[in-house]
N, C-alpha and C. Protein backbone atom coordinates (compact mmCIF):
# COMPACT_ATOMS: atom_id res chain seq x y z
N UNK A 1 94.08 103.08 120.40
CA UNK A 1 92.90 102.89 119.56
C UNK A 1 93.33 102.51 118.16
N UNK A 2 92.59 101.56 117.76
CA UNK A 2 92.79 101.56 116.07
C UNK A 2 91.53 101.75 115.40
N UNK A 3 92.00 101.57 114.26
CA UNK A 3 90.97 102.03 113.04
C UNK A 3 90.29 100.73 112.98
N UNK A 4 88.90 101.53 112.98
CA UNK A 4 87.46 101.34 113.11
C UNK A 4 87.07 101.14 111.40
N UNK A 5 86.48 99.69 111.21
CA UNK A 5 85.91 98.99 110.07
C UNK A 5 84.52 98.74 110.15
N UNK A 6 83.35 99.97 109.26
CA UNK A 6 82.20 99.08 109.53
C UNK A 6 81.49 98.87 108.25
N UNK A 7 81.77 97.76 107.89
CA UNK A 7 81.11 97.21 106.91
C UNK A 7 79.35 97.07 106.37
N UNK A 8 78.72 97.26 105.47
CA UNK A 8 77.53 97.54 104.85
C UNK A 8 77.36 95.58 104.59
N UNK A 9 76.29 95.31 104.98
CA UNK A 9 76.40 93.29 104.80
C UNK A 9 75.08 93.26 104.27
N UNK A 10 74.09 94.20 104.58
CA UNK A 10 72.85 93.74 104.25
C UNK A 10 72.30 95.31 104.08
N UNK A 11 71.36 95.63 103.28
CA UNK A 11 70.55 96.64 103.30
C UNK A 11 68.87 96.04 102.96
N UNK A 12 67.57 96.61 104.06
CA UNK A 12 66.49 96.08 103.87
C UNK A 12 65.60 97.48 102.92
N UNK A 13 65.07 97.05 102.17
CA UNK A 13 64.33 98.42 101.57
C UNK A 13 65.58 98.68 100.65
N UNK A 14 64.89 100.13 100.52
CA UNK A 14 65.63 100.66 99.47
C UNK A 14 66.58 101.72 100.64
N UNK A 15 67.96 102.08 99.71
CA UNK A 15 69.43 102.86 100.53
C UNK A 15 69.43 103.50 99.01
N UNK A 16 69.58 104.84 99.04
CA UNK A 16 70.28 105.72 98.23
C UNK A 16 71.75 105.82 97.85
N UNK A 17 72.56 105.53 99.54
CA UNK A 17 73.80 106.02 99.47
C UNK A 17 74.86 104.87 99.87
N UNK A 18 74.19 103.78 100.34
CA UNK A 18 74.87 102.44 100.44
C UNK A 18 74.07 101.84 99.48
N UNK A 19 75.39 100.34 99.18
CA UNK A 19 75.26 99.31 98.78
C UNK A 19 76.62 97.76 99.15
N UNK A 20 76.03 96.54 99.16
CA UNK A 20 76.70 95.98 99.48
C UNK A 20 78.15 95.83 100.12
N UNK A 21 78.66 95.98 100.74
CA UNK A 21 80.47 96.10 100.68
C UNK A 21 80.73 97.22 101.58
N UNK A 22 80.02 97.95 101.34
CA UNK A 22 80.50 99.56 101.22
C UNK A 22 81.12 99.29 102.12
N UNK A 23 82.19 100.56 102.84
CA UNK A 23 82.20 100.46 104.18
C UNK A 23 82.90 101.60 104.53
N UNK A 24 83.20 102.27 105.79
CA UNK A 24 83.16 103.66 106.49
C UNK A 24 84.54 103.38 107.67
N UNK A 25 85.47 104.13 107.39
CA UNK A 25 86.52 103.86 107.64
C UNK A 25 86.70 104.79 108.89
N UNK A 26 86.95 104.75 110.70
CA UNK A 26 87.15 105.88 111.68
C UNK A 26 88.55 105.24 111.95
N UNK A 27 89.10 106.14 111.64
CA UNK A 27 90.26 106.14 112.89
C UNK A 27 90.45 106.69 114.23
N UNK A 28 91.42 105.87 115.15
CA UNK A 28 91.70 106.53 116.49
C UNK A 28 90.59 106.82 116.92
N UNK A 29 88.91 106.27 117.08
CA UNK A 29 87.81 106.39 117.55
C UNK A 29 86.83 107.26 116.95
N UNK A 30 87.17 108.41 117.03
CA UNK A 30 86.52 109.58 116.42
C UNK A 30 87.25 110.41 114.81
N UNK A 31 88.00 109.85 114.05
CA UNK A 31 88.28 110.44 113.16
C UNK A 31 87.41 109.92 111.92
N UNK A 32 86.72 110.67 110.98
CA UNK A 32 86.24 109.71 109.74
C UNK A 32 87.87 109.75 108.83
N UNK A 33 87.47 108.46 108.14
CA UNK A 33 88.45 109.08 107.19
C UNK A 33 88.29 108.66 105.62
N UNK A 34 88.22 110.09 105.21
CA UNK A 34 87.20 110.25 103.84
C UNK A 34 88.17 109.35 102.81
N UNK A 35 89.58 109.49 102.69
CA UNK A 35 90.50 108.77 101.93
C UNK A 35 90.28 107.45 101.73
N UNK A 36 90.12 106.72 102.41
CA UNK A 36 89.25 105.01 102.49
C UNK A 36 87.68 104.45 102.55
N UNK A 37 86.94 106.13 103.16
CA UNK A 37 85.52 105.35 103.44
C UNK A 37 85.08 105.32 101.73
N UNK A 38 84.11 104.55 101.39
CA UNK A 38 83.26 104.74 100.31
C UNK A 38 82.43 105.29 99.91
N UNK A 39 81.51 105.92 100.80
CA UNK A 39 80.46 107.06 101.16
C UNK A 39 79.80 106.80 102.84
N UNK A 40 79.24 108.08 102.64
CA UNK A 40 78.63 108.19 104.31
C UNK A 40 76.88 108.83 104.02
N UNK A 41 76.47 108.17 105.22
CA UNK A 41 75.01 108.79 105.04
C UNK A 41 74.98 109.74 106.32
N UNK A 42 74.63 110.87 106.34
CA UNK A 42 74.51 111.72 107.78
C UNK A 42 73.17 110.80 108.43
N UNK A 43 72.12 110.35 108.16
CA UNK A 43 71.25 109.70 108.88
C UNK A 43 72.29 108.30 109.70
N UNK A 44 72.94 107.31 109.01
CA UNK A 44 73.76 106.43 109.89
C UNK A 44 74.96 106.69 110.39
N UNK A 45 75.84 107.59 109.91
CA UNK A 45 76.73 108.05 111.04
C UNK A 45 75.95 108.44 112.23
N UNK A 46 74.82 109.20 112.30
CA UNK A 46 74.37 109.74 113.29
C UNK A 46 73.45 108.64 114.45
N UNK A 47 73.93 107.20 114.27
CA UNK A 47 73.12 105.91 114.54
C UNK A 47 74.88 105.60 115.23
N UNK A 48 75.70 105.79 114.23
CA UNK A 48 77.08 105.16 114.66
C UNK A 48 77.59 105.98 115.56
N UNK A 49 77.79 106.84 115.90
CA UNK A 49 78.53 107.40 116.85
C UNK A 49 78.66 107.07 117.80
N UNK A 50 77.86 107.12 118.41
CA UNK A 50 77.73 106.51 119.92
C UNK A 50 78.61 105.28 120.16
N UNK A 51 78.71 104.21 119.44
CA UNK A 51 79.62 102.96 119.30
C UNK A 51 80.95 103.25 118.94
N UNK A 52 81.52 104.35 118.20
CA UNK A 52 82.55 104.12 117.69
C UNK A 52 83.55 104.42 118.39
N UNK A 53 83.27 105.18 119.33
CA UNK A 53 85.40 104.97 120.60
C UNK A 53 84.99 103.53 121.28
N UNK A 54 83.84 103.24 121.56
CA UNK A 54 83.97 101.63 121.87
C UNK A 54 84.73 100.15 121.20
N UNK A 55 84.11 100.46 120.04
CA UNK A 55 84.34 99.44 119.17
C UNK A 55 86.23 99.83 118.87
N UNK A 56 86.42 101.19 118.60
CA UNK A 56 88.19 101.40 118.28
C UNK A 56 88.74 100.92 119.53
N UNK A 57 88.46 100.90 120.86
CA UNK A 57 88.73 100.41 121.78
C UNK A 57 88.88 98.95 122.37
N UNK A 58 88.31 98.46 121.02
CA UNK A 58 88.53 96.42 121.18
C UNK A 58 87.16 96.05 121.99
N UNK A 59 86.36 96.65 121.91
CA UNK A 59 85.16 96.02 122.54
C UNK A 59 84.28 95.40 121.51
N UNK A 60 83.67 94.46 121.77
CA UNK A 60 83.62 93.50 120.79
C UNK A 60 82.21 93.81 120.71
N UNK A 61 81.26 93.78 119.10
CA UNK A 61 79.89 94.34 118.44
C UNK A 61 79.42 93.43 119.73
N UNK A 62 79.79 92.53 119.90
CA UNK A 62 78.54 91.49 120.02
C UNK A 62 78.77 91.63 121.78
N UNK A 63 79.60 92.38 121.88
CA UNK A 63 78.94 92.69 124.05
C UNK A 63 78.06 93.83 124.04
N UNK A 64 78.33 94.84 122.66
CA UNK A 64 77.52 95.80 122.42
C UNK A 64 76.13 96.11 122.19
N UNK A 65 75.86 94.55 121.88
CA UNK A 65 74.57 93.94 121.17
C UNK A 65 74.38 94.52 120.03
N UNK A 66 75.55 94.62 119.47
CA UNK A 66 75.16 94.83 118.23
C UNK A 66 75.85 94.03 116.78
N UNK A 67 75.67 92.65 117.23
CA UNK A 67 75.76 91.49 116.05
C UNK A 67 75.41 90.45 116.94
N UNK A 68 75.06 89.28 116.45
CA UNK A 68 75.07 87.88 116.55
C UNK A 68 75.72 87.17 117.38
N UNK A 69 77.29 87.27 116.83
CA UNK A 69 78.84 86.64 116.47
C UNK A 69 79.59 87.79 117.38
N UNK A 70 80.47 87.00 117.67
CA UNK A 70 81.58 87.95 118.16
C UNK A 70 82.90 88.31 117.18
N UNK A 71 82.84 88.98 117.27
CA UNK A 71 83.91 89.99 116.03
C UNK A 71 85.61 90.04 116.51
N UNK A 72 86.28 89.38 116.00
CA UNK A 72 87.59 89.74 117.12
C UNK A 72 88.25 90.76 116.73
N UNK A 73 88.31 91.20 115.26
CA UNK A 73 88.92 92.21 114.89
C UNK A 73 88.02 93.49 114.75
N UNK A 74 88.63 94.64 114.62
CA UNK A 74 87.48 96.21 114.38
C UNK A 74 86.82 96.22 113.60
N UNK A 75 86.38 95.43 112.78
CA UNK A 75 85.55 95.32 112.14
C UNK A 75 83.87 95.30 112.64
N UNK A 76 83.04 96.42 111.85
CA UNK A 76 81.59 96.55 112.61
C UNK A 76 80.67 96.20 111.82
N UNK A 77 79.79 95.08 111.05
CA UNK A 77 79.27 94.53 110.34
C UNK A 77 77.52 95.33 109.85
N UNK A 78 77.24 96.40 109.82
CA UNK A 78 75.82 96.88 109.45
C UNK A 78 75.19 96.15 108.47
């Protein structure tokens, strides 16, 4: 498994705790890791979970249906 990249690209409305860029750093599937992420919201981690030993696992957003585009690297685009 590698470390899990999910990037903040768009926010609709108003976000308290994101903004542009941000982004939320898992390692090895299930680890957060507070040293790199930028902040976390308990409402969208709790949206992300479910995806994240997938996505550390090389499965790509977009078989997940969850982007557009297909992503080749761990990177997860919100």
């Amino acid at each position: 498994m590698s470390k899990l990249v999910i990037r903040v690209i768009e926010i609709i409305g108003n976000c308290l705790v994101y903004k542009f860029g941000d982004k939320i750093i898992i390692d090895v599937g299930y680890k957060l890791n507070v040293k790199e992420t930028d902040t976390i919201c308990m409402h969208s981690l709790s949206s992300l979970v479910p995806y994240c030993v997938a996505l550390s696992k090389g499965t790509s957003s977009n078989s997940l249906g969850l982007s557009k585009k297909e992503v080749k690297n761990s990177t997860f685009y919100v």
